[in-house]
C-alpha atoms as a PDB file:
ATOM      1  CA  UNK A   1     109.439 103.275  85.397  1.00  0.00           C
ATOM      2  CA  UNK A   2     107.399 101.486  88.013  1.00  0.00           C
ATOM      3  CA  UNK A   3     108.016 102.422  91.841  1.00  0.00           C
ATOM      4  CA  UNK A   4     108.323  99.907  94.721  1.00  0.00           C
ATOM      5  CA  UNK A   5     107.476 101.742  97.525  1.00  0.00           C
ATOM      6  CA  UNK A   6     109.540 100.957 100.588  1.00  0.00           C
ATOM      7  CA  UNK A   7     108.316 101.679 103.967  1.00  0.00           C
ATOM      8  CA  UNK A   8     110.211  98.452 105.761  1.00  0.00           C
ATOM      9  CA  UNK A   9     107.492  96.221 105.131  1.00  0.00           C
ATOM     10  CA  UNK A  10     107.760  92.695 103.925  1.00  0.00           C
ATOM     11  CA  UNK A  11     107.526  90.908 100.229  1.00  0.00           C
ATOM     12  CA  UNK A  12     109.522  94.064  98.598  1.00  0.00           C
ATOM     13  CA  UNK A  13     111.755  91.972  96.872  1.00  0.00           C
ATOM     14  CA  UNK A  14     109.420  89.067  95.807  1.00  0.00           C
ATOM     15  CA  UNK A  15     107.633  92.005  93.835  1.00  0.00           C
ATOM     16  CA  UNK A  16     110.950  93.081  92.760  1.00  0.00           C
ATOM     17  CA  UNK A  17     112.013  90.020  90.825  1.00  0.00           C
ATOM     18  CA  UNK A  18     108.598  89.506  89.451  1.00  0.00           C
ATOM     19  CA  UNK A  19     108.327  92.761  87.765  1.00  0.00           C
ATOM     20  CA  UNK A  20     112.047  92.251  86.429  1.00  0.00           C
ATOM     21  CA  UNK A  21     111.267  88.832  85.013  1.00  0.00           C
ATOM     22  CA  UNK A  22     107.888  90.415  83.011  1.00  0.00           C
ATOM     23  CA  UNK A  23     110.899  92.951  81.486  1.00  0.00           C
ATOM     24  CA  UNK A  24     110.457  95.674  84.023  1.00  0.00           C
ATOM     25  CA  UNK A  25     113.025  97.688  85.598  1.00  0.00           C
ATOM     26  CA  UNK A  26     111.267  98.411  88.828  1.00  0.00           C
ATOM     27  CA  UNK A  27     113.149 100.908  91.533  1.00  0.00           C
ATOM     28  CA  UNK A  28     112.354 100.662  95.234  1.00  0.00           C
ATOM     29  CA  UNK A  29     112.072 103.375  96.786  1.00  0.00           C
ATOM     30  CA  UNK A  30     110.820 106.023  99.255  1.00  0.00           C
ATOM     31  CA  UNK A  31     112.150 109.081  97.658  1.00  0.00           C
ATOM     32  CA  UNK A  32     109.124 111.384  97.149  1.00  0.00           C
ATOM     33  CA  UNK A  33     110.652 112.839  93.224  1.00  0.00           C
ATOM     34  CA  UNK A  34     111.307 108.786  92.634  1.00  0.00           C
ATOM     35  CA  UNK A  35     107.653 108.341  93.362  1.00  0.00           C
ATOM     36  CA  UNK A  36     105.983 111.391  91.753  1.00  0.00           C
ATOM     37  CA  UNK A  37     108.104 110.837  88.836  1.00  0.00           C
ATOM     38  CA  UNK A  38     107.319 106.957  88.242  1.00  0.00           C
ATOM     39  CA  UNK A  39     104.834 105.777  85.409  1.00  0.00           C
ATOM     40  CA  UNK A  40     103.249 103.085  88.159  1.00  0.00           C
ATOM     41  CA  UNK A  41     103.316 102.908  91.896  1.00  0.00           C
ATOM     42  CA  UNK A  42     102.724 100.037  93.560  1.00  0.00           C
ATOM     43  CA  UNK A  43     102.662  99.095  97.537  1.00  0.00           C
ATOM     44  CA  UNK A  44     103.186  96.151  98.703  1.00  0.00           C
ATOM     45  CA  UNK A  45     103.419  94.901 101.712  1.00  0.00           C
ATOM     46  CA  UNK A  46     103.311  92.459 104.651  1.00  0.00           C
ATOM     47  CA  UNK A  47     102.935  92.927 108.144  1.00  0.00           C
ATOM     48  CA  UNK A  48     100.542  95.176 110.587  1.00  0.00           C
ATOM     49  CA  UNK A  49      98.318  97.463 109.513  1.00  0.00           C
ATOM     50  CA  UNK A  50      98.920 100.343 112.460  1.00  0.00           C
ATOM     51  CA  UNK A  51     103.048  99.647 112.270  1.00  0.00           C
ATOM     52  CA  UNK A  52     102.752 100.401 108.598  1.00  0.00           C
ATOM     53  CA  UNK A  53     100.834 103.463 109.064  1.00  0.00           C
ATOM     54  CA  UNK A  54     102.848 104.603 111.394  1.00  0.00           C
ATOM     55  CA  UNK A  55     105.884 104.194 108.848  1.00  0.00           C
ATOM     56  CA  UNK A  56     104.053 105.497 105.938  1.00  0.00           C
ATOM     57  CA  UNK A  57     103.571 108.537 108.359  1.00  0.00           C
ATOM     58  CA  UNK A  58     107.263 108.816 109.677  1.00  0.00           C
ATOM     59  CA  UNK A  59     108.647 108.398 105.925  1.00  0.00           C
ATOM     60  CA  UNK A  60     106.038 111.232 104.828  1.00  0.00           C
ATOM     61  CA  UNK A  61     104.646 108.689 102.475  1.00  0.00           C
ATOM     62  CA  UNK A  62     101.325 109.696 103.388  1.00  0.00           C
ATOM     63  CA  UNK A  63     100.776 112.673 101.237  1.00  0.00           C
ATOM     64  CA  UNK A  64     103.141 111.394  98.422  1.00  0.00           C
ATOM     65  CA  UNK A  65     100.786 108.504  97.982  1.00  0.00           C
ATOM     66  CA  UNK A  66      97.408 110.366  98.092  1.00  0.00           C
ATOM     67  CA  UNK A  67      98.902 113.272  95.210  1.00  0.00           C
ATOM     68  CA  UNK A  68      99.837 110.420  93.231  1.00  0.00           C
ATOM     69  CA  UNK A  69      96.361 108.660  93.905  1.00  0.00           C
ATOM     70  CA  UNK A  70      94.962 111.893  92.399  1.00  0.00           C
ATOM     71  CA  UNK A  71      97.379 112.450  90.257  1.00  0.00           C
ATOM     72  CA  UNK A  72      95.729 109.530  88.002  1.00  0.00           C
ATOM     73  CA  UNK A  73      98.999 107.709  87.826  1.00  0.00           C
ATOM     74  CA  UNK A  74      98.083 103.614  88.148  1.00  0.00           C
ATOM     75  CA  UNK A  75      98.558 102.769  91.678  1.00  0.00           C
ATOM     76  CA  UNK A  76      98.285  99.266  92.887  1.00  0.00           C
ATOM     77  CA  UNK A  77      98.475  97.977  96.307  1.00  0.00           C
ATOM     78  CA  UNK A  78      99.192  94.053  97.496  1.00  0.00           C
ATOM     79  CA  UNK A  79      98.362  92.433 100.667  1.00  0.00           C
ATOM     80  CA  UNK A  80      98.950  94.379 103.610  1.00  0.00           C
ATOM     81  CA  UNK A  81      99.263  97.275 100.429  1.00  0.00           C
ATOM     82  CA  UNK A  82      95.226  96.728  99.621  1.00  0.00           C
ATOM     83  CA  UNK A  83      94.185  97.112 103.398  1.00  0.00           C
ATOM     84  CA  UNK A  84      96.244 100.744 103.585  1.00  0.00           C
ATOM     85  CA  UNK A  85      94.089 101.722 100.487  1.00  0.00           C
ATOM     86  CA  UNK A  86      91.078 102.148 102.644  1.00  0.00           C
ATOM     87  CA  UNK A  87      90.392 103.713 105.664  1.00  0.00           C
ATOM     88  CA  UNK A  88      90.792 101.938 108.830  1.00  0.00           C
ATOM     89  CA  UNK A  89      91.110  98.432 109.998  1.00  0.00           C
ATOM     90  CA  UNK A  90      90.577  96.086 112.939  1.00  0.00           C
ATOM     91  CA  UNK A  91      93.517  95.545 113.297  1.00  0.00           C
ATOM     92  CA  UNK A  92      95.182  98.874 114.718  1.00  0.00           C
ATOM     93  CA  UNK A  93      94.069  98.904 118.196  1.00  0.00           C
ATOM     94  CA  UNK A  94      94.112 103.065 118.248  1.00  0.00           C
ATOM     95  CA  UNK A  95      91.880 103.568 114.860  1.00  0.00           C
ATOM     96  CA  UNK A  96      94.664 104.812 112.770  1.00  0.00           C
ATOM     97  CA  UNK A  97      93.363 105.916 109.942  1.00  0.00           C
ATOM     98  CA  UNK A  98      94.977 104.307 106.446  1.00  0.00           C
ATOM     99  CA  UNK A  99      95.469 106.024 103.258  1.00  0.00           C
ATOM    100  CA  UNK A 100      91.639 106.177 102.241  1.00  0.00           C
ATOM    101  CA  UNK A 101      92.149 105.905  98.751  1.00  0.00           C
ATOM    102  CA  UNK A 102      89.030 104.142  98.268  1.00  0.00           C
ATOM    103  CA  UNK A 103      86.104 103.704 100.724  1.00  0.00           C
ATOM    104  CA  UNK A 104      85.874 100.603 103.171  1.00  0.00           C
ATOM    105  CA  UNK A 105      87.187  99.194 105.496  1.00  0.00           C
ATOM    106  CA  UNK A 106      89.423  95.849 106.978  1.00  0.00           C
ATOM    107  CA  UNK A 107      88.006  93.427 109.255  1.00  0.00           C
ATOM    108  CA  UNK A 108      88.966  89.859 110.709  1.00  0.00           C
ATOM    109  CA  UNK A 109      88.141  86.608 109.722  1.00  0.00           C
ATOM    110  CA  UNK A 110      85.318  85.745 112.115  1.00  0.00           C
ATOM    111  CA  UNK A 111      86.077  81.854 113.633  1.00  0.00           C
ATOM    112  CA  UNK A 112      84.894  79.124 112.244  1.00  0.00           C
ATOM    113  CA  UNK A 113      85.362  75.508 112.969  1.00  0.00           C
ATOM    114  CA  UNK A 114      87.336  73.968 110.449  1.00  0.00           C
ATOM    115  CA  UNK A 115      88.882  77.331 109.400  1.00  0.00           C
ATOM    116  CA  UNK A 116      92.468  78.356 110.295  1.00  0.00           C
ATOM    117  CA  UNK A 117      93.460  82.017 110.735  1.00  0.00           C
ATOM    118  CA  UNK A 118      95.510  83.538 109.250  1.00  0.00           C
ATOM    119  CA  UNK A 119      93.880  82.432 105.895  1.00  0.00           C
ATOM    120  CA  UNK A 120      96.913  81.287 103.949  1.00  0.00           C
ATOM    121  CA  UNK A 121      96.560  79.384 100.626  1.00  0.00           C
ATOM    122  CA  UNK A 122      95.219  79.191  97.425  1.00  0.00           C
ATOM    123  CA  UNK A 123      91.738  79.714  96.707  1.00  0.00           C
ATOM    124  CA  UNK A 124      90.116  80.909  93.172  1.00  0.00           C
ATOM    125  CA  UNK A 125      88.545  84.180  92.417  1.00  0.00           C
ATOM    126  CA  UNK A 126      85.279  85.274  90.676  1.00  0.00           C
ATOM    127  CA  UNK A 127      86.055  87.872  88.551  1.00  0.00           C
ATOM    128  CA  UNK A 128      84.379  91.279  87.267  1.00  0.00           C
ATOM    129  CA  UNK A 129      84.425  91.162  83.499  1.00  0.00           C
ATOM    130  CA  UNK A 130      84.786  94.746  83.312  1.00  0.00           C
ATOM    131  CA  UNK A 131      88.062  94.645  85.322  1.00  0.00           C
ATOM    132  CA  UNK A 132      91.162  95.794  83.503  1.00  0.00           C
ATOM    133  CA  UNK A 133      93.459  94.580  85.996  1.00  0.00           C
ATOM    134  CA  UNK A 134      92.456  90.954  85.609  1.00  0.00           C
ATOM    135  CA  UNK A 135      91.930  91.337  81.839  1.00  0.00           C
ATOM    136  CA  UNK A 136      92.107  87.928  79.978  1.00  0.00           C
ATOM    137  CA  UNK A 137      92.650  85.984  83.433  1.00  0.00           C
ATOM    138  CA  UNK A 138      90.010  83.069  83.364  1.00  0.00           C
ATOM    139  CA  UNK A 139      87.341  82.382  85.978  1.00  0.00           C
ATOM    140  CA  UNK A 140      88.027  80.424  88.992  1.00  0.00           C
ATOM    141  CA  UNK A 141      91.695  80.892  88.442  1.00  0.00           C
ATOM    142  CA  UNK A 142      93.672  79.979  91.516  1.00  0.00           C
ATOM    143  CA  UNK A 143      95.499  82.616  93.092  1.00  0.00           C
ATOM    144  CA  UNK A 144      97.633  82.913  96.862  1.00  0.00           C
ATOM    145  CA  UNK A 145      96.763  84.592  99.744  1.00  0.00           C
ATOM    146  CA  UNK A 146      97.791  85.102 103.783  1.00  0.00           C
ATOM    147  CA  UNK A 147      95.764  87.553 105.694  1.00  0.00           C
ATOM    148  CA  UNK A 148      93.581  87.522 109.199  1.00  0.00           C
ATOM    149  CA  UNK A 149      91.556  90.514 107.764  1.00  0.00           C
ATOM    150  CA  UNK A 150      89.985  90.953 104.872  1.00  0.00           C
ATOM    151  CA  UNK A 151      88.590  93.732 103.071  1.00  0.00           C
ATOM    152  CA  UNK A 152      84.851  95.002 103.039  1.00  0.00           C
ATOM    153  CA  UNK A 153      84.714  97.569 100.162  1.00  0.00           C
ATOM    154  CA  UNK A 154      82.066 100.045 100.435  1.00  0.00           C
ATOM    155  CA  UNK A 155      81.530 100.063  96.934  1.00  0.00           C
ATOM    156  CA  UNK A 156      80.413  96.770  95.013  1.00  0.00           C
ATOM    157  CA  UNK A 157      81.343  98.585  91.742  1.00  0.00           C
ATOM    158  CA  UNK A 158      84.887  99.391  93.322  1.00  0.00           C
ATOM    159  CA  UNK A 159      85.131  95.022  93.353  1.00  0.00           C
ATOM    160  CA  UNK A 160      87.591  93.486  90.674  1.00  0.00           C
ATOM    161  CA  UNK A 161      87.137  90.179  92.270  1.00  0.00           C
ATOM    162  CA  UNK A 162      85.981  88.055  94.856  1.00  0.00           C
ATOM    163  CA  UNK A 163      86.664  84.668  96.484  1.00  0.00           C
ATOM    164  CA  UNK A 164      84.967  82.813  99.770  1.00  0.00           C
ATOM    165  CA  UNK A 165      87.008  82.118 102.696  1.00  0.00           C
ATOM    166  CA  UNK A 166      84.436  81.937 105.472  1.00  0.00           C
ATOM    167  CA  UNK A 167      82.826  84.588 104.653  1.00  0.00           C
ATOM    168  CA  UNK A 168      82.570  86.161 101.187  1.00  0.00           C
ATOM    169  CA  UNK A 169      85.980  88.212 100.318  1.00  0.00           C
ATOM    170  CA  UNK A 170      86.678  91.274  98.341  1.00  0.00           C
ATOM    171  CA  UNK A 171      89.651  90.409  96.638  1.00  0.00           C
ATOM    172  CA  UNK A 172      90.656  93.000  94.399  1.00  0.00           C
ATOM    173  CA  UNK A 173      89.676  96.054  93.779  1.00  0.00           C
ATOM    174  CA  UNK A 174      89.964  98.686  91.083  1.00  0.00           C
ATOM    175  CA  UNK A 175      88.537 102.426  90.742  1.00  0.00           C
ATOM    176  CA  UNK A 176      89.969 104.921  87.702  1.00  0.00           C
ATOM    177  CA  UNK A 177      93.455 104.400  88.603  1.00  0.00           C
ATOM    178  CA  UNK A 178      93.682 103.047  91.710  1.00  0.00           C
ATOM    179  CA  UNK A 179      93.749  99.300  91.662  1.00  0.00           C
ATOM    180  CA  UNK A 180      95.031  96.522  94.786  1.00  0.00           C
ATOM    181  CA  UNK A 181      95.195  92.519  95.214  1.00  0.00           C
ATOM    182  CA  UNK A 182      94.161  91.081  98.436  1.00  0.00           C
ATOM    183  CA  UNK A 183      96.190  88.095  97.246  1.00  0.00           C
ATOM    184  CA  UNK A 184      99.961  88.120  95.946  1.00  0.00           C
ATOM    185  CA  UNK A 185     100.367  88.287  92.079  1.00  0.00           C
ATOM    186  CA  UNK A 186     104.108  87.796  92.906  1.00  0.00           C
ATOM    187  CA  UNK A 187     103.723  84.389  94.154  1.00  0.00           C
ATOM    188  CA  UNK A 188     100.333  83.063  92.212  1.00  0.00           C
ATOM    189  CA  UNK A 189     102.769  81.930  89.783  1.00  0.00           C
ATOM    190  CA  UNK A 190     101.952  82.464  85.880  1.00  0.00           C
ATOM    191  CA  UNK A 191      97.868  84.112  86.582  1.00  0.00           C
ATOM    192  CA  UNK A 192      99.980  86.258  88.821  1.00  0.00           C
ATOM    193  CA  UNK A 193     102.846  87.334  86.093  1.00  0.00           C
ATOM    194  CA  UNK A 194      99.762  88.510  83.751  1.00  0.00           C
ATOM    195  CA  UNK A 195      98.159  90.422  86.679  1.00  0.00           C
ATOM    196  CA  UNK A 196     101.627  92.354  86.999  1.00  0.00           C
ATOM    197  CA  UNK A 197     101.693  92.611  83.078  1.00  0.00           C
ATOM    198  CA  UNK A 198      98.461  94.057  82.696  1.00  0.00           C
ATOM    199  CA  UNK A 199      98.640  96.676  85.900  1.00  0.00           C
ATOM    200  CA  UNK A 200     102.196  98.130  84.112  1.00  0.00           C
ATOM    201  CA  UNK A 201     100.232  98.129  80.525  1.00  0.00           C
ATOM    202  CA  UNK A 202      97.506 100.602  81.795  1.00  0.00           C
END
């Protein structure tokens, strides 16, 4: 069974319907048994890093999430899901700290004439070859994103893929079983179904 986590944040049911239409019976939920109990977690999300926090912390999804982390259950996060992974951002004005999952930290796009921010669009992705989440996806494969901050892993090994938007963009990421999209599988059409395929086949 694969767990939605709800904490009120947007794109829960776009993830929802993609899941069921690879054949998955996805629950959402913020039940901490549901969670603990589910083969695959994932987060998604989208909306502000320090509001999400904050609900993550009010839900007591905090803890649940780190014990599953460790648990070695496959975890995945999406969007505003991947920034929560790591440990603070730029964009909470009081330094909340996120889950820290993995090492690194969120930043915003700096400006740059010509660029528009939020960064929302398609743009392709250079991928690891080692990466299991991205598994059989080919190179420069076009995938969708909207985000004003991006990630800056502190690990290049912890890097599934990047892409260039301004500046150069860690967009995925995967360490033992902790894996997370800076871009949507759910709406990067067919590339996106096999992401979702291969993250419930590990």
């Amino acid at each position: 069974m694969v767990a939605i986590v709800d904490y009120d944040a947007g794109n829960i049911k776009s993830v929802e319907k993609a899941l069921q239409y690879i054949g998955e019976h996805p629950v959402i939920t913020r039940d901490m048994k549901e969670i603990k109990k589910a083969d695959h977690v994932i987060v998604p999300g989208v909306g502000a890093f320090e509001d999400a926090m904050e609900k993550m912390n009010r839900y007591e999804l905090t803890n649940v999430l780190q014990d599953v982390a460790a648990s070695g259950t496959p975890i995945m996060g999406i969007c505003l899901g991947l920034q929560l992974f790591f440990e603070r951002s730029d964009e909470s004005e009081h330094d909340v700290k996120g889950l820290s999952l993995l090492p690194g930290e969120i930043v915003r796009f700096p400006e740059k004439e010509g660029y528009k921010i939020p960064h929302m669009g398609w743009n392709s992705l250079k991928i690891n070859p080692n990466s299991k989440l991205l598994k059989g996806i080919p190179e420069d494969v076009y995938v969708y994103f909207v985000h004003s901050y991006y990630l800056k892993a502190k690990h290049i090994e912890d890097v599934a893929a990047t892409t260039d938007y301004i500046v150069p963009v860690h967009a995925a990421v995967e360490h033992d079983n902790i894996f997370a999209t800076q871009f949507h599988p759910e709406k990067s059409g067919d590339v996106g179904l096999e992401i979702l395929k291969n993250f419930v086949s590990i």
